[in-house]
N, C-alpha and C. Protein backbone atom coordinates (compact mmCIF):
# COMPACT_ATOMS: atom_id res chain seq x y z
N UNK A 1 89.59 5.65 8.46
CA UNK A 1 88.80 4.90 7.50
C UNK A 1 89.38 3.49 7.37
N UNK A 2 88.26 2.18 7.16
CA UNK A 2 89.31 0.71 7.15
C UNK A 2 89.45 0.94 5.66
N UNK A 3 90.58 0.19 5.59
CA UNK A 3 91.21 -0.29 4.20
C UNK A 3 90.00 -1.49 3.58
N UNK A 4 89.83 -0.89 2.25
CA UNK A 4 89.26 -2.00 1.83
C UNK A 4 90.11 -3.26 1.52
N UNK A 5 89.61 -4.07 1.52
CA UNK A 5 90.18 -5.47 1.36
C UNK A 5 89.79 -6.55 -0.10
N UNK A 6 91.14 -6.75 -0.38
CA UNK A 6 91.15 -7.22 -1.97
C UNK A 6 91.41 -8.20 -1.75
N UNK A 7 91.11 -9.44 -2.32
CA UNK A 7 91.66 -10.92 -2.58
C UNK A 7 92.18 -10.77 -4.14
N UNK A 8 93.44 -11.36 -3.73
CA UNK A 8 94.48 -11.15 -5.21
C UNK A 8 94.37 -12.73 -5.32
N UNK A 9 94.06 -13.35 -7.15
CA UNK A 9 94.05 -14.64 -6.57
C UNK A 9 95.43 -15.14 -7.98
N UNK A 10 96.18 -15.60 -7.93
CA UNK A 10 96.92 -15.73 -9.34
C UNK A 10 98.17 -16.76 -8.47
N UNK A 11 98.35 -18.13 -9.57
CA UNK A 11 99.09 -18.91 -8.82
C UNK A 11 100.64 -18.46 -8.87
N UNK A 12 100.99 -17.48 -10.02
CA UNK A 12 102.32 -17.21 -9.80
C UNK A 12 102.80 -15.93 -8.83
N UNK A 13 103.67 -16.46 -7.75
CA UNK A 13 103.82 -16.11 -6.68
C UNK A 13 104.66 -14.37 -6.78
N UNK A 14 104.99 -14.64 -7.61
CA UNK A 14 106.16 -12.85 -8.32
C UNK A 14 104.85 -12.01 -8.52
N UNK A 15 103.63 -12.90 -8.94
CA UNK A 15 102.74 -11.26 -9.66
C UNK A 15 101.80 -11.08 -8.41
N UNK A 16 101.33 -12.32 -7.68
CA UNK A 16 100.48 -11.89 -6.00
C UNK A 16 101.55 -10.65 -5.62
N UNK A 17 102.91 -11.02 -5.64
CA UNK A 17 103.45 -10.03 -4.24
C UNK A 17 103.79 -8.38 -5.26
N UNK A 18 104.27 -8.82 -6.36
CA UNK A 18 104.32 -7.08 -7.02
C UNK A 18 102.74 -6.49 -6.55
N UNK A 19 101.74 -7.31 -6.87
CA UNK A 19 100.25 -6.51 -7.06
C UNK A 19 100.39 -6.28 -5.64
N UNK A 20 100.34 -6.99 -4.93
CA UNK A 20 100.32 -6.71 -2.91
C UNK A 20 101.02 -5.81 -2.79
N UNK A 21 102.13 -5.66 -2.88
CA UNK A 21 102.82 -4.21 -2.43
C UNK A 21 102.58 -2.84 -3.01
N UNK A 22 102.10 -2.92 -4.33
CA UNK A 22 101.68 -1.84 -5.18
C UNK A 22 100.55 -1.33 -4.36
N UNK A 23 98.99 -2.37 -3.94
CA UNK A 23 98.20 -2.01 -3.71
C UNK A 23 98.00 -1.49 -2.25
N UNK A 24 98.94 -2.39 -1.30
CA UNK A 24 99.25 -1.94 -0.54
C UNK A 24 100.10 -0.71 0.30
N UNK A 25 100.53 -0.23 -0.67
CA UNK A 25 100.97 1.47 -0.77
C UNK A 25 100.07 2.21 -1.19
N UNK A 26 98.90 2.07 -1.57
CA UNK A 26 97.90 2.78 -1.93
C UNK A 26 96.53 2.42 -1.21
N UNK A 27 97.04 1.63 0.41
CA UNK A 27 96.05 2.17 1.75
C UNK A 27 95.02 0.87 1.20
N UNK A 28 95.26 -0.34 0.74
CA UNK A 28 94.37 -1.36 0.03
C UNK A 28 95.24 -2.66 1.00
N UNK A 29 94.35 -3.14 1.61
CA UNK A 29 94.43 -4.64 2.78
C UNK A 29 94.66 -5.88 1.28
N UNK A 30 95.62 -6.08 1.45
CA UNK A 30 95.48 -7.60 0.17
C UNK A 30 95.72 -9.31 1.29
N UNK A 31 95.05 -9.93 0.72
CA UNK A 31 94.74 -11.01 1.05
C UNK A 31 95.21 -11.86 -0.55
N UNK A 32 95.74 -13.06 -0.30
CA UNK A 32 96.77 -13.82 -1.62
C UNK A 32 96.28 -15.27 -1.50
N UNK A 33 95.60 -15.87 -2.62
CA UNK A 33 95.41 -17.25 -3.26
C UNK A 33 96.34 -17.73 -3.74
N UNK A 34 97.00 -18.68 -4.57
CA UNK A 34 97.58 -19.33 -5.26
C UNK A 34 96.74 -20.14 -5.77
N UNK A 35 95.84 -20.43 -5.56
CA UNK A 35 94.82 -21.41 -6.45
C UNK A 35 93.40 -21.06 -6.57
N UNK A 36 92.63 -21.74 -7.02
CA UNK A 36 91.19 -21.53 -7.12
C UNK A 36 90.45 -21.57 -5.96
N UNK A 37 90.94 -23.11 -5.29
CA UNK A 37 90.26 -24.19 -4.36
C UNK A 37 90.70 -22.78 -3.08
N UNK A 38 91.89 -22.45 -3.15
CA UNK A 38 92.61 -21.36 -1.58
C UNK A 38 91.45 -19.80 -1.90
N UNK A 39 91.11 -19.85 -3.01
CA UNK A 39 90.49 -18.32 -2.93
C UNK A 39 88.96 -18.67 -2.94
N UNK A 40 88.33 -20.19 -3.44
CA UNK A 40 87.52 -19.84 -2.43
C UNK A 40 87.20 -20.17 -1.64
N UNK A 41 87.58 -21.08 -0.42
CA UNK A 41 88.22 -20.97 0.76
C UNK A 41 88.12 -19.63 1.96
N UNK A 42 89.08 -18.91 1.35
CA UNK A 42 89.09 -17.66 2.03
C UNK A 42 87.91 -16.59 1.86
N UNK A 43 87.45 -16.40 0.52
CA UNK A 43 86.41 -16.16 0.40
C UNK A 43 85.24 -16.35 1.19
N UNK A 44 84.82 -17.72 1.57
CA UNK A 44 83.88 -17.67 1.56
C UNK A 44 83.96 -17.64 3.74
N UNK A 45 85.30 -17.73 3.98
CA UNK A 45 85.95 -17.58 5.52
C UNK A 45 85.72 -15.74 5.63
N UNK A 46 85.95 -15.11 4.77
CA UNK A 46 86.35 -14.07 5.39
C UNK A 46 85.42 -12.93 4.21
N UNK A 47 83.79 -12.54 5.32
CA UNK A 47 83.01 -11.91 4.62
C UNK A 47 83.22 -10.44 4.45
N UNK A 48 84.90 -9.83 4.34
CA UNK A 48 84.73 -8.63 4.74
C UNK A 48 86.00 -8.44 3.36
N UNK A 49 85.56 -9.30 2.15
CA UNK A 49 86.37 -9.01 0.91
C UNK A 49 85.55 -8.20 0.24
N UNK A 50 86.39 -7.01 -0.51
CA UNK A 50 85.53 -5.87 -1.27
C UNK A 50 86.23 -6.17 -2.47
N UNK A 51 86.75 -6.79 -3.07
CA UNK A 51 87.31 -7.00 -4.39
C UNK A 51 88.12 -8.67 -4.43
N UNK A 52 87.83 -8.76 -5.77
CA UNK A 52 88.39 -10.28 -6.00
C UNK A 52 89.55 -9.65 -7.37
N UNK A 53 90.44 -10.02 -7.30
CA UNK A 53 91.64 -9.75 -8.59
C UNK A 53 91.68 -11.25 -8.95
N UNK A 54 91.37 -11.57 -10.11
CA UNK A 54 91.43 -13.49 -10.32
C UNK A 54 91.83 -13.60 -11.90
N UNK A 55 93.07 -14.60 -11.74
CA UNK A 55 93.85 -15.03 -13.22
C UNK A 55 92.68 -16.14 -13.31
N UNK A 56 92.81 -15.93 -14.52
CA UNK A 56 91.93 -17.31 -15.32
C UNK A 56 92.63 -18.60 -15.39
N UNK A 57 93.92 -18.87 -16.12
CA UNK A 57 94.57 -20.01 -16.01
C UNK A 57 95.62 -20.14 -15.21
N UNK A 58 94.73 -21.28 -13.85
CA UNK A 58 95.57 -21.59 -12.87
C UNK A 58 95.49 -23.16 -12.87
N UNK A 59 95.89 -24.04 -12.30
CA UNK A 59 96.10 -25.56 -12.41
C UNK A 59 94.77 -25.85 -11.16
N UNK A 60 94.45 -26.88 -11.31
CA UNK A 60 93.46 -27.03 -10.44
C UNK A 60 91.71 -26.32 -10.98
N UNK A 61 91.23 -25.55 -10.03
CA UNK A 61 90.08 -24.71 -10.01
C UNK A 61 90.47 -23.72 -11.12
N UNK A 62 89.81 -23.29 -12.12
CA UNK A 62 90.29 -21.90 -13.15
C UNK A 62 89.39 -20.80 -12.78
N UNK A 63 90.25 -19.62 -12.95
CA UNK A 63 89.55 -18.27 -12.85
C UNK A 63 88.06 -18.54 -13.23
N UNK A 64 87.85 -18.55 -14.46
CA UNK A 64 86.33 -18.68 -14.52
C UNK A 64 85.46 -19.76 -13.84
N UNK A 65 85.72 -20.68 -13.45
CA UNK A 65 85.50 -21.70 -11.95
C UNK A 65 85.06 -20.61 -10.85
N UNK A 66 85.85 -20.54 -10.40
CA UNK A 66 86.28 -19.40 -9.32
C UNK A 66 85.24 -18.49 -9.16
N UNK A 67 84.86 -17.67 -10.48
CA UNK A 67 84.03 -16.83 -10.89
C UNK A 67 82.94 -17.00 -10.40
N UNK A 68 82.28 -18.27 -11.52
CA UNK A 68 81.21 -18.97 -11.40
C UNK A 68 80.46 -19.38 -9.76
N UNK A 69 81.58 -19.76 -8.81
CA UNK A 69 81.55 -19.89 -7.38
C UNK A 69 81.19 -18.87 -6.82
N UNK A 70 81.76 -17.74 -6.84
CA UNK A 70 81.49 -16.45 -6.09
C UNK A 70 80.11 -16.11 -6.60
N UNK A 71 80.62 -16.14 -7.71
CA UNK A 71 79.00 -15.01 -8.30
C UNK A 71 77.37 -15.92 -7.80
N UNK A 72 77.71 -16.72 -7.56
CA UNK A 72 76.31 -17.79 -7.46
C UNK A 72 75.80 -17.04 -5.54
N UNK A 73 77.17 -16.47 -4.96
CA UNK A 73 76.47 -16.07 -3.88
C UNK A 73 76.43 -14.59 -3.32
N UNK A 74 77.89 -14.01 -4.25
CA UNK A 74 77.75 -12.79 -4.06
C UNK A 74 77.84 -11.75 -5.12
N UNK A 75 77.71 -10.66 -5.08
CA UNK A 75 77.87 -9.58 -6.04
C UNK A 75 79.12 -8.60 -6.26
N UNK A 76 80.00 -9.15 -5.11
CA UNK A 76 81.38 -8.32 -5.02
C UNK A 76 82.40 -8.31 -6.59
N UNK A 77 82.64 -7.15 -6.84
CA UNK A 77 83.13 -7.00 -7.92
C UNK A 77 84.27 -7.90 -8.12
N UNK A 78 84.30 -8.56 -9.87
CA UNK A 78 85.52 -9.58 -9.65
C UNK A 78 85.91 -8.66 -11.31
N UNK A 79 87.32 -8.65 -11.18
CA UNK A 79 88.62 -7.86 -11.98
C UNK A 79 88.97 -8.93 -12.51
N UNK A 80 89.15 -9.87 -13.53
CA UNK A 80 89.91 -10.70 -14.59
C UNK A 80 91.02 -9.83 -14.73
N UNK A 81 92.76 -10.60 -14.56
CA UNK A 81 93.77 -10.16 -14.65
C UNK A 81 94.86 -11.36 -15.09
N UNK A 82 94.65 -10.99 -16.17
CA UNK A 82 95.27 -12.45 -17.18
C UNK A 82 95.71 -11.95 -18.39
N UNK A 83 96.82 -13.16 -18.81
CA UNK A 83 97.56 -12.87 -20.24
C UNK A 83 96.47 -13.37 -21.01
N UNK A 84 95.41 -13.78 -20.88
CA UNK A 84 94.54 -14.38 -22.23
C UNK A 84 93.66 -13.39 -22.92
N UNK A 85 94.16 -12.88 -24.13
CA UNK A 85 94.09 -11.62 -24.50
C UNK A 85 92.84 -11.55 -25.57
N UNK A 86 92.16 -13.26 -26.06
CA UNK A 86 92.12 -13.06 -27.46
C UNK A 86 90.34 -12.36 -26.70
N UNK A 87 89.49 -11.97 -27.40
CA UNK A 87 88.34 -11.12 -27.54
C UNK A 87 87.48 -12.82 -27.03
N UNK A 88 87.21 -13.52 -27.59
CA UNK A 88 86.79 -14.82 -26.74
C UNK A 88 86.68 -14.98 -25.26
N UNK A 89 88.15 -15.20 -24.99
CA UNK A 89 88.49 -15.17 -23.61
C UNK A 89 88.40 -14.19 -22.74
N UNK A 90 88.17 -12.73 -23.11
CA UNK A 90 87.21 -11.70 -22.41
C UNK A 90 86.15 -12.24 -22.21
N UNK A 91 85.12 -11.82 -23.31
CA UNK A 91 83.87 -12.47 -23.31
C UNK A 91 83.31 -14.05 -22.03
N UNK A 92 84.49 -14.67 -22.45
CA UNK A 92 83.42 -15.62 -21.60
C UNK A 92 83.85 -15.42 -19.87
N UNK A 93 85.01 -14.60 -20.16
CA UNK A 93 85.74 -14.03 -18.59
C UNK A 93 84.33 -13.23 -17.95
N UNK A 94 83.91 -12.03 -18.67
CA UNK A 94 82.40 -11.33 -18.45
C UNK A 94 81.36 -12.10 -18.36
N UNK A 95 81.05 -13.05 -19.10
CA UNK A 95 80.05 -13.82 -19.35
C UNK A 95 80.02 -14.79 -17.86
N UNK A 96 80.93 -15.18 -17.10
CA UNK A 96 81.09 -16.06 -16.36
C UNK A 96 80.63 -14.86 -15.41
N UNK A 97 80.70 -13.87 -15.05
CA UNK A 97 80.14 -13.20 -13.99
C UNK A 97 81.35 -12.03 -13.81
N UNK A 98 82.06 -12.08 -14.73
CA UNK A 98 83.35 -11.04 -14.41
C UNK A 98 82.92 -9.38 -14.30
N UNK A 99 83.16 -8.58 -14.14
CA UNK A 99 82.69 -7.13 -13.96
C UNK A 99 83.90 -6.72 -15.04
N UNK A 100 84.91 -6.86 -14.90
CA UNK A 100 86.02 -5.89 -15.79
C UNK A 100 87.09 -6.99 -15.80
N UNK A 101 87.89 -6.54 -16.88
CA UNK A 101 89.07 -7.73 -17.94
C UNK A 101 90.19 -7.43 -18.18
N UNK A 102 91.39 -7.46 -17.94
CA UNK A 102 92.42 -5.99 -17.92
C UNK A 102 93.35 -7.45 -17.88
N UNK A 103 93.84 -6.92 -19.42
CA UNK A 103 95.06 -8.20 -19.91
C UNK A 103 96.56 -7.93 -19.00
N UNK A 104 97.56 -9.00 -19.11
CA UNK A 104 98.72 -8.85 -18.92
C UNK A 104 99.75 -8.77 -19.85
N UNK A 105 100.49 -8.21 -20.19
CA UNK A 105 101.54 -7.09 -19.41
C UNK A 105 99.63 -5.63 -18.87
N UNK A 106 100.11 -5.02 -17.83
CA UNK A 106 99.46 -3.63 -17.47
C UNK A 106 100.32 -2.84 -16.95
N UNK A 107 99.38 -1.71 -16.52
CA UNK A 107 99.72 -0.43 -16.02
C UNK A 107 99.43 -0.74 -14.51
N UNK A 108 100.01 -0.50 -13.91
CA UNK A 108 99.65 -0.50 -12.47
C UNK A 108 98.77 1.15 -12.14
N UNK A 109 99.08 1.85 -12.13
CA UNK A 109 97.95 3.04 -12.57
C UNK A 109 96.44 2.85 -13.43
N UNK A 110 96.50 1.73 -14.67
CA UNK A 110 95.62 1.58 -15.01
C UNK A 110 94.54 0.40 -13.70
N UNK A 111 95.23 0.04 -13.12
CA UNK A 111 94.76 -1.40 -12.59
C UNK A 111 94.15 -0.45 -11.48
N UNK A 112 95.25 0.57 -10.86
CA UNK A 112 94.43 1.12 -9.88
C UNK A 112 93.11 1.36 -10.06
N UNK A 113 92.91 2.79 -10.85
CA UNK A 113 91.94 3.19 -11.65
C UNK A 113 90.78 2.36 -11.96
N UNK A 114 90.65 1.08 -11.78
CA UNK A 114 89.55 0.56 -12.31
C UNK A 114 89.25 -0.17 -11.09
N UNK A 115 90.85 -0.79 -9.95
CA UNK A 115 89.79 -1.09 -8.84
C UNK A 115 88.85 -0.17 -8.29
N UNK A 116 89.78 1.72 -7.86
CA UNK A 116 88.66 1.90 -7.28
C UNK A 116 87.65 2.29 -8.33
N UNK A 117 87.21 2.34 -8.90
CA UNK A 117 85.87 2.53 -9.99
C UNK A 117 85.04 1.63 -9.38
N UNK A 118 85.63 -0.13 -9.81
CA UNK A 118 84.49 -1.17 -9.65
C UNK A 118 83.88 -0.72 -7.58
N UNK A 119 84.83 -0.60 -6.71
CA UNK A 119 84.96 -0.21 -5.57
C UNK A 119 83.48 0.46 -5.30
N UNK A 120 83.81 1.79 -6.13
CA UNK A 120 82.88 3.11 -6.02
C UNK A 120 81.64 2.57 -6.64
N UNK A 121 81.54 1.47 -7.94
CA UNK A 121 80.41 1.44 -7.98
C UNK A 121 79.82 0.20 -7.48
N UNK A 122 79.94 -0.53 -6.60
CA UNK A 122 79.80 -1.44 -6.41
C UNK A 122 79.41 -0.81 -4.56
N UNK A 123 79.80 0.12 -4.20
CA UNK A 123 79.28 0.51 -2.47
C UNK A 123 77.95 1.55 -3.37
N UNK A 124 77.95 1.87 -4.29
CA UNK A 124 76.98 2.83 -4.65
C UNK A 124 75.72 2.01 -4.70
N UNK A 125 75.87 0.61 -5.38
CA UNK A 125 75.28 -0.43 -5.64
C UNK A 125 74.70 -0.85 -4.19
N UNK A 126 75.59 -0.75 -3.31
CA UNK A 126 74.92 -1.31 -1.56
C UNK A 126 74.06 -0.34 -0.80
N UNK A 127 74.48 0.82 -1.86
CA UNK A 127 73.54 2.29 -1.24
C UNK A 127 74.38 2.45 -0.20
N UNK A 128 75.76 2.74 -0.11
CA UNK A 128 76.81 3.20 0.52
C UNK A 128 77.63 4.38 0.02
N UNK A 129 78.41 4.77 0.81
CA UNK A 129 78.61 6.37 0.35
C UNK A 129 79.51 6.33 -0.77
N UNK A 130 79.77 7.00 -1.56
CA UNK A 130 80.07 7.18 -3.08
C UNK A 130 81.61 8.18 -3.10
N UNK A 131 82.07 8.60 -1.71
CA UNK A 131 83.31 9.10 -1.80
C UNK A 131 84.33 7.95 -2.24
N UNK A 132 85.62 8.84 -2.90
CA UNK A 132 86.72 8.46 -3.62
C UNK A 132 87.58 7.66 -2.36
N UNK A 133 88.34 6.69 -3.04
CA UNK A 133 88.96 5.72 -2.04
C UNK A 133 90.23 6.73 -1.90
């Protein structure tokens, strides 16, 4: 089976590589931004991304930037993964085109858990098969 493939996008370089190795022990291809402008870039280079992981406040392009970019062309599930906790900054994280919002400090178990969810429902969504990652 191929590994699905995640774009992790977050400019601090300690939380790309913890999330990359985590996810990558759990049979998940990660691909790493540091900025807005680099994820979408790669994005829009490499049509075989099944998940976007994207911090909101980065210098340059911001997560919800970012958002706003993707979503205007595709439907691939995007995960908000940020310390900006207050009920606002959800909201307009969703509102911008986000699918799911999952503050920092987390669970790496919880984070799993909801990629593959968005994963499962998002190939269900392509009318693709609905088995567990």
């Amino acid at each position: 089976m191929e590994k699905r493939k995640i774009l992790m996008v977050d400019d601090e370089e300690r939380m790309r590589k913890l999330i990359k190795d985590f996810l990558t022990r759990h049979d998940f291809q990660v691909v790493e931004a540091g900025d807005g402008e680099a994820a979408i870039d790669i994005f829009f280079n490499d049509k075989n991304i099944d998940l976007v992981i994207l911090d909101v406040m980065m210098p340059g392009m911001s997560g919800i930037q970012v958002c706003k970019e993707i979503r205007s062309f595709s439907n691939v599930p995007i995960l908000f993964l940020t310390a900006k906790v207050q009920e606002a900054d959800k909201l307009t994280g969703l509102m911008a085109g986000g699918d799911d919002y999952l503050t920092k400090p987390f669970s790496y178990g919880e984070l799993l858990g909801r990629i593959r969810a968005l994963i499962r429902r998002y190939k269900i969504y392509l009318g693709k098969s609905s088995s567990p990652e």
